[in-house]
C-alpha atoms as a PDB file:
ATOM      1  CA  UNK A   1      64.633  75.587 103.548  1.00  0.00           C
ATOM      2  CA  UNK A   2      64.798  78.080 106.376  1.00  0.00           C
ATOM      3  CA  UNK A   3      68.393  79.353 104.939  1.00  0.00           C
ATOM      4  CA  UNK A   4      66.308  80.518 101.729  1.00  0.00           C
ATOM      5  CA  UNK A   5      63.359  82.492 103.606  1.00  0.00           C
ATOM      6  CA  UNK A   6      66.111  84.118 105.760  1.00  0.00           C
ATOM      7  CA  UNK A   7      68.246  85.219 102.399  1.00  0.00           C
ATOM      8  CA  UNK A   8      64.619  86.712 100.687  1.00  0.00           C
ATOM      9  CA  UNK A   9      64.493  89.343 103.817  1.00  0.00           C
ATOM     10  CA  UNK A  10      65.564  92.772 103.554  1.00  0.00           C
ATOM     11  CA  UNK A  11      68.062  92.078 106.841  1.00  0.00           C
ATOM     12  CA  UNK A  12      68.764  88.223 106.338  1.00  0.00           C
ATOM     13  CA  UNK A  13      71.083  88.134 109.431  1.00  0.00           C
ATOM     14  CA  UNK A  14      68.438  89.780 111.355  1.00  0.00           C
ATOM     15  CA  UNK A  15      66.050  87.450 110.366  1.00  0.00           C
ATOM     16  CA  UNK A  16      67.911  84.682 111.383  1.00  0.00           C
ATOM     17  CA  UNK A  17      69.068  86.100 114.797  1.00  0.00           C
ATOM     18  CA  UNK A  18      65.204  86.741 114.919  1.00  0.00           C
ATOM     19  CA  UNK A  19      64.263  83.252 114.431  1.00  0.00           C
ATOM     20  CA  UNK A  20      66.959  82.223 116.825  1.00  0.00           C
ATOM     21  CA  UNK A  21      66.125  84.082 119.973  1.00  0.00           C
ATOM     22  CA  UNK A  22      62.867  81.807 120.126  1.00  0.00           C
ATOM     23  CA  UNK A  23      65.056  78.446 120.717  1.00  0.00           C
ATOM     24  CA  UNK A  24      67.236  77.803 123.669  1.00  0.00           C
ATOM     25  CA  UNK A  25      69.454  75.909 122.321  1.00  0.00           C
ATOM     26  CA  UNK A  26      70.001  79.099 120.108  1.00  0.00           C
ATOM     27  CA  UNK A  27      69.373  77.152 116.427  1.00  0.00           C
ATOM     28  CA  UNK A  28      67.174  75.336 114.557  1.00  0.00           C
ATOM     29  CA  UNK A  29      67.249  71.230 114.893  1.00  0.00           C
ATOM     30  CA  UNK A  30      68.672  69.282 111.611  1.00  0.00           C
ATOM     31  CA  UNK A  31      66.457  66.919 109.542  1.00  0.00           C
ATOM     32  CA  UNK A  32      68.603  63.841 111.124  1.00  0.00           C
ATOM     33  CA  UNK A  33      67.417  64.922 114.199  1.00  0.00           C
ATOM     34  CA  UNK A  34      64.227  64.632 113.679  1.00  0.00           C
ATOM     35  CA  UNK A  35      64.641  61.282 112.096  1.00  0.00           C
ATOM     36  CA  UNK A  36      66.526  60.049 114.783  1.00  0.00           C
ATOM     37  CA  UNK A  37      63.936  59.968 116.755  1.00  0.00           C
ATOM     38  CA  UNK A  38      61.692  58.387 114.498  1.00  0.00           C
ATOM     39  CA  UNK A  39      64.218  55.873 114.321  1.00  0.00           C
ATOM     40  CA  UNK A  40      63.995  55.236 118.080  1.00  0.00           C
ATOM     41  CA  UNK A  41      60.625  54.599 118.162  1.00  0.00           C
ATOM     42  CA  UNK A  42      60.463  52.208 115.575  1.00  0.00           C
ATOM     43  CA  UNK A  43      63.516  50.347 117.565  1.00  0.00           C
ATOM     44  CA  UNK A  44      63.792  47.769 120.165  1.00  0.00           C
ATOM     45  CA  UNK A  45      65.155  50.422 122.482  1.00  0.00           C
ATOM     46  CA  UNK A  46      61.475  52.117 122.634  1.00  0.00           C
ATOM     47  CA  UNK A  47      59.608  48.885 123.027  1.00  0.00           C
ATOM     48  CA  UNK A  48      58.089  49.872 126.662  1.00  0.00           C
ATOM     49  CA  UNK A  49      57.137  53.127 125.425  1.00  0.00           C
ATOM     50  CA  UNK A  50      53.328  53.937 124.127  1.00  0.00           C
ATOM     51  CA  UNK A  51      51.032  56.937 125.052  1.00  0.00           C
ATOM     52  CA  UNK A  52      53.170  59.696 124.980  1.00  0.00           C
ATOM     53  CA  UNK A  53      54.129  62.684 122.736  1.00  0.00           C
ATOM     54  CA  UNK A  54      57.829  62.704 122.068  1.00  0.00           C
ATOM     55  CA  UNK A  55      58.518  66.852 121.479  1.00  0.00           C
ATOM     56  CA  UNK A  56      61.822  66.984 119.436  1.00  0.00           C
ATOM     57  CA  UNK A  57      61.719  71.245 119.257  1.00  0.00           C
ATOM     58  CA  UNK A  58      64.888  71.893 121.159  1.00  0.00           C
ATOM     59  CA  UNK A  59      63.189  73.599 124.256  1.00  0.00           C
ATOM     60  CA  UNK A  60      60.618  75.685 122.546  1.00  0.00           C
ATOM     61  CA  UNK A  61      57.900  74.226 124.529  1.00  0.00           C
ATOM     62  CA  UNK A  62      59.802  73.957 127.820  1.00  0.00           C
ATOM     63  CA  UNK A  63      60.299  77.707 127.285  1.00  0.00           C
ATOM     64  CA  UNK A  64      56.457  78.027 127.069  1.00  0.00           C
ATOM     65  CA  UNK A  65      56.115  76.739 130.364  1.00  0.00           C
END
């Protein structure tokens, strides 16, 4: 999804590198990723977990703060 908005600007690799910069781990997290976690939480392994947010953004809000 992202790969398309990137290749409709008038510098895609600058829009990418753009995009980039604002993640510390220096790309974008994959779909699995996200349902990994998902998948944890619905497992026994998260069974003494409740009341929290779970941020799966690769740093971007750690870089915030």
């Amino acid at each position: 999804m992202v790969e398309q908005y990137w290749a409709a600007q008038p510098d895609p690799a600058s829009a990418e590198a753009e995009t980039m910069a604002h993640y510390p781990m220096k790309r974008i997290g994959e779909p699995r990723e996200m349902a990994d976690t998902v998948l944890y939480l619905v497992s026994d392994l998260s069974s003494f977990v409740n009341g929290t947010s779970i941020v799966v953004d690769g740093g971007v809000m750690a870089k915030v703060y």
